[in-house]
Protein backbone atom coordinates (compact mmCIF):
# COMPACT_ATOMS: atom_id res chain seq x y z
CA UNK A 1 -36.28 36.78 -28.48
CA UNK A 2 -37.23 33.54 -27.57
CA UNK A 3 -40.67 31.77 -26.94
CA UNK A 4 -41.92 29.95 -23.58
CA UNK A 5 -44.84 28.16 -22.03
CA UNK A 6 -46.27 29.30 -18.66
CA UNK A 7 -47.58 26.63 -16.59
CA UNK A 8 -51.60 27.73 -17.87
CA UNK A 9 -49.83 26.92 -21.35
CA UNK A 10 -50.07 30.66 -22.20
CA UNK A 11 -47.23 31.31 -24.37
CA UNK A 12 -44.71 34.31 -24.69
CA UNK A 13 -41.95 35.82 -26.09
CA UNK A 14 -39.18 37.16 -24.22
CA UNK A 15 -36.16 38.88 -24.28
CA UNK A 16 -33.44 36.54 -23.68
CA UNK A 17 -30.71 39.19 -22.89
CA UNK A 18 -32.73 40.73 -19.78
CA UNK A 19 -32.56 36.99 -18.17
CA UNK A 20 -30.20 37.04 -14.94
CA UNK A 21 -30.55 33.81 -13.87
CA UNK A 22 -32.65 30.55 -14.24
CA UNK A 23 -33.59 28.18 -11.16
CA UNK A 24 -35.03 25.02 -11.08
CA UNK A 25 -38.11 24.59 -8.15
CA UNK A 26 -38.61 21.71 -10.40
CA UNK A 27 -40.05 23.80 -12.83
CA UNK A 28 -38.16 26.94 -14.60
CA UNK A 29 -38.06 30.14 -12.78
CA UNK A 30 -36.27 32.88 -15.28
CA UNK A 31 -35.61 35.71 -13.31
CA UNK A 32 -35.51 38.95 -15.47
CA UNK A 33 -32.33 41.80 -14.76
CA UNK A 34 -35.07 43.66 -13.34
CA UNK A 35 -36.32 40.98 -10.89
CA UNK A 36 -39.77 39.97 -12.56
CA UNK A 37 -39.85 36.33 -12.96
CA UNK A 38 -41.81 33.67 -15.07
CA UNK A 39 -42.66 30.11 -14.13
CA UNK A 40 -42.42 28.03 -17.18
CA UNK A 41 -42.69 24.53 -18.40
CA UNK A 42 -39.81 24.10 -20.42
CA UNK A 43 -36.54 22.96 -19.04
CA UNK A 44 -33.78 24.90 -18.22
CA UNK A 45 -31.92 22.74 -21.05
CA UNK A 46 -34.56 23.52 -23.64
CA UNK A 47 -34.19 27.52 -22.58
CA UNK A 48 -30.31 27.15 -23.08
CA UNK A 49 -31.06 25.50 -26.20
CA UNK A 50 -33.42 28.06 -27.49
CA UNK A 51 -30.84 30.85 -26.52
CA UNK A 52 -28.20 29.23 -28.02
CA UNK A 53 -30.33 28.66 -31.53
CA UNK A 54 -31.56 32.64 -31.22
CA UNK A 55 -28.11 34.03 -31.02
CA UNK A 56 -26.82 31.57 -33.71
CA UNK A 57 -29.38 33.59 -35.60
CA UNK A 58 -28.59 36.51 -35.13
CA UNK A 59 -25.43 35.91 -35.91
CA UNK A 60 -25.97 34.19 -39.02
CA UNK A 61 -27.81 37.44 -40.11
CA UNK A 62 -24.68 39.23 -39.21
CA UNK A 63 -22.41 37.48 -40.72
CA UNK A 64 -24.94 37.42 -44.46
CA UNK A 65 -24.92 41.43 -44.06
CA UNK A 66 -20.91 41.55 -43.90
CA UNK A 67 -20.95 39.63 -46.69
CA UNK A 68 -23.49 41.66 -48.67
CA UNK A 69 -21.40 44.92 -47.68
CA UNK A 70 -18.23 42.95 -48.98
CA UNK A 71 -19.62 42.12 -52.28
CA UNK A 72 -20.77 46.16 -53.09
């Protein structure tokens, strides 16, 4: 899950493995699997980079439970 700014500065959360696609109109367009779509501030670089630092995450946990279950 990731977090991002609508233009009205409202922010979100969102599921970053339902996004499809992102265009730039300038701003960031992330169109959702399903079709929905959110207009956003941040770039389509900072999006990437949020991705990329949630899935690090989650892999980090991953990787600290496979060690846990190694250890028993």
């Amino acid at each position: 899950m990731i977090k991002l700014t609508k233009l009205n500065r409202d922010e979100f959360i969102i599921n970053c493995n339902h996004i499809e696609c992102i265009e730039m109109i300038p701003e960031s367009k992330v169109i959702l699997m399903n079709k929905d779509f959110f207009i956003v501030r941040e770039t389509v670089d900072e999006i990437i980079d949020k991705i990329i630092e949630y899935n690090a995450k989650i892999y980090n946990m991953h990787q600290k439970i496979n060690v846990v279950k190694n250890n028993d």
